[in-house]
Protein backbone atom coordinates (compact mmCIF):
# COMPACT_ATOMS: atom_id res chain seq x y z
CA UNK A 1 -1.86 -12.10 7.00
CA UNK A 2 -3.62 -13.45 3.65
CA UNK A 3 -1.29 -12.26 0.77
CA UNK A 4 -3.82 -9.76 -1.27
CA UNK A 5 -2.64 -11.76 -4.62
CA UNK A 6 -4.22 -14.68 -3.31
CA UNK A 7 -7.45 -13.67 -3.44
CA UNK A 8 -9.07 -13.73 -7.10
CA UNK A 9 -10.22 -11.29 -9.14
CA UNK A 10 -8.45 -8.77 -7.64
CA UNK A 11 -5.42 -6.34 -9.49
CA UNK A 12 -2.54 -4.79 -7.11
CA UNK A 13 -1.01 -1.86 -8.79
CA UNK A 14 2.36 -0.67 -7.11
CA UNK A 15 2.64 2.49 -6.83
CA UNK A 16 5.88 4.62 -6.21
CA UNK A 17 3.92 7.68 -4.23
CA UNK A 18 2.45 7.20 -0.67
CA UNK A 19 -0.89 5.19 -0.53
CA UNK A 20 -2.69 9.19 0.29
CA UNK A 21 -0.93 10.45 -2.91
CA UNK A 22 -1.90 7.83 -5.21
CA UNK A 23 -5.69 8.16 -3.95
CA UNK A 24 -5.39 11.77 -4.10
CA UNK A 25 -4.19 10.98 -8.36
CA UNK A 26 -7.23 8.68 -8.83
CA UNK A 27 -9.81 11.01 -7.03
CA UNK A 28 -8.46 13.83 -9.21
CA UNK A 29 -8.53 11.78 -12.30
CA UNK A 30 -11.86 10.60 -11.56
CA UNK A 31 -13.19 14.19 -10.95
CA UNK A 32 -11.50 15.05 -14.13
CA UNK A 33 -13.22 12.03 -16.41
CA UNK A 34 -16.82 13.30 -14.84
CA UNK A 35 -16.89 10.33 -12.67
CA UNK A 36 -19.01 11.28 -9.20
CA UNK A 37 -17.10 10.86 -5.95
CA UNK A 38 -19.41 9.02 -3.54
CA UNK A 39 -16.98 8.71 -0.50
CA UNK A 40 -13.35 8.67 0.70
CA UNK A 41 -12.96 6.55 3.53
CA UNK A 42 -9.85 6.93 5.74
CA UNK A 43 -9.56 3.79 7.48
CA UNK A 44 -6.08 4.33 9.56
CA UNK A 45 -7.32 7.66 10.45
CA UNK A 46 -10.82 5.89 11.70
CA UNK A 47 -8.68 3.23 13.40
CA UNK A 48 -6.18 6.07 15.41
CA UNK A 49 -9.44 7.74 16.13
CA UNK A 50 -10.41 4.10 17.98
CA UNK A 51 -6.94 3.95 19.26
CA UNK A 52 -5.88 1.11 17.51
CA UNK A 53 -3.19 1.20 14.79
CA UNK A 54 -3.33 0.26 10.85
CA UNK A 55 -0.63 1.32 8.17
CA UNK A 56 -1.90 3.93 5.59
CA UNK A 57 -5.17 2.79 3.82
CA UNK A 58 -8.46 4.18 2.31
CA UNK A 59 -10.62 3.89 -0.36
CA UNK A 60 -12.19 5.57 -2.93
CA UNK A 61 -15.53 5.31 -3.86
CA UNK A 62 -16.61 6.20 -7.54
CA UNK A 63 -18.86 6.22 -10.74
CA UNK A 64 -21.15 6.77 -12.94
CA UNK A 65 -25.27 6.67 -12.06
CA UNK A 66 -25.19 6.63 -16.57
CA UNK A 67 -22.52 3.55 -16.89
CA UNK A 68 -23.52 1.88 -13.17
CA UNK A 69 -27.33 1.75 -13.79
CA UNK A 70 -27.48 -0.36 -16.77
CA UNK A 71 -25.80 -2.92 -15.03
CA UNK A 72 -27.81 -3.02 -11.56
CA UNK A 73 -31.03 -3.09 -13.72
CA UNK A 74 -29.45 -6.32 -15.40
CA UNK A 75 -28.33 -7.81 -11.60
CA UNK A 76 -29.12 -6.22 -8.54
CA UNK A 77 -27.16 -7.70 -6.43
CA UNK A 78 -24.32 -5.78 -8.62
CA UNK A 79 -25.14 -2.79 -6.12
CA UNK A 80 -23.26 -4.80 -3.77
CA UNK A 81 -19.77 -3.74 -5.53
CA UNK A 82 -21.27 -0.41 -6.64
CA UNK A 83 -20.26 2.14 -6.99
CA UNK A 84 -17.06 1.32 -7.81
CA UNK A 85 -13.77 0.91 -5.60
CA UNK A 86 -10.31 1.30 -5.39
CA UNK A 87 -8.42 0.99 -2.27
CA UNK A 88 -4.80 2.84 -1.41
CA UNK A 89 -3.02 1.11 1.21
CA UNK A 90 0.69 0.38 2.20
CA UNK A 91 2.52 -3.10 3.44
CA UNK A 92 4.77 -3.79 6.11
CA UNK A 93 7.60 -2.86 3.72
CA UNK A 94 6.14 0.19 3.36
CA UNK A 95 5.10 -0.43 -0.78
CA UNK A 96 2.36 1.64 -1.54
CA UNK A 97 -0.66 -0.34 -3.61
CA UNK A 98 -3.60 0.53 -5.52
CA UNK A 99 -6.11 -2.88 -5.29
CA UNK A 100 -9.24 -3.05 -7.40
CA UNK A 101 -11.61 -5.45 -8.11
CA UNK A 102 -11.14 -5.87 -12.33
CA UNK A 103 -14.64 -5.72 -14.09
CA UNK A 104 -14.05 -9.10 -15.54
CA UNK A 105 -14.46 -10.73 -12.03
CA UNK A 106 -17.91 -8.26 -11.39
CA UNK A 107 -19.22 -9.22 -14.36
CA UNK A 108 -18.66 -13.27 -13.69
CA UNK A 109 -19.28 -13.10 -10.30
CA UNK A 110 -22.41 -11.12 -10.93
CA UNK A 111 -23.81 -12.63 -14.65
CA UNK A 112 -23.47 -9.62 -16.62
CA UNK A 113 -23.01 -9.63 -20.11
CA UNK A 114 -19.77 -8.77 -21.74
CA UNK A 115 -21.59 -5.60 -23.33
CA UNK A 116 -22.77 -3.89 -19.76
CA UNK A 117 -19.22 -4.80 -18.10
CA UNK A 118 -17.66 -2.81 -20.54
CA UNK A 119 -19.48 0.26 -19.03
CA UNK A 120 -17.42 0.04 -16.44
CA UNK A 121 -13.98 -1.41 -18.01
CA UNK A 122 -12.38 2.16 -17.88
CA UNK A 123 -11.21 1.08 -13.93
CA UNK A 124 -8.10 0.10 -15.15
CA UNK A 125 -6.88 2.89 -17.31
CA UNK A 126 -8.18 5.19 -14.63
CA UNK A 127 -6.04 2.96 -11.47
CA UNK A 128 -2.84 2.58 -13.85
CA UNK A 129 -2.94 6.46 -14.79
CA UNK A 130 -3.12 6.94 -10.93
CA UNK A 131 0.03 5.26 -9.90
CA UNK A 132 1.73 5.98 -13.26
CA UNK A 133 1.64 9.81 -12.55
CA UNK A 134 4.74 9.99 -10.50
């Protein structure tokens, strides 16, 4: 298996809660910052449901239409990594992990200014408050 901190641009949060608890924190804290939840998508639970087997893991999907517009106006292809993400999953060890993509690497990967990626710079306040809350 790749090792997640390999791959750029990405953060890996540990978190001391199960990888359901710690998505449960950041879907509450998102709810409570006014942030729309688009989705929750429970990929082990999909996976048992095809009989096949994957440790806990599923992802969040979240935003703002106010902060997230601005930038797909500036780059459409943007919409690509919106709305944001955040995904809860646990290792072989059993570590729970919160993995994000930061907004530094959206906004180089997709040529936004440093203005419009700080719409969206709150991720990581949002991600560490989730897996600090335990």
């Amino acid at each position: 298996m790749l090792d997640p901190r390999a791959i750029p641009g990405l953060v890996h949060l540990r978190s001391q809660t199960r990888a359901a608890v710690t998505l449960d924190r950041l879907e509450a804290l998102a709810r409570a910052r006014g942030l729309t939840v688009f989705a929750r998508i429970e990929f082990s639970r999909d996976a048992a449901a095809a009989g096949l087997t994957l440790p806990p893991m599923a992802q969040l999907i979240f935003g703002s239409p106010k902060a997230g517009t601005p930038l797909l106006v500036a780059s459409p292809p943007v919409g690509l990594a919106l709305p944001l993400r955040a995904l809860a999953w646990e290792d072989d060890e059993g570590h729970s992990w919160l993995s994000y993509e930061t907004p530094e690497y959206l906004g180089e990967r997709y040529g936004l200014t440093q203005s419009l990626v700080t719409n969206i710079a709150g991720l990581r306040a949002l991600c560490e408050a989730a897996v600090a809350a335990g």
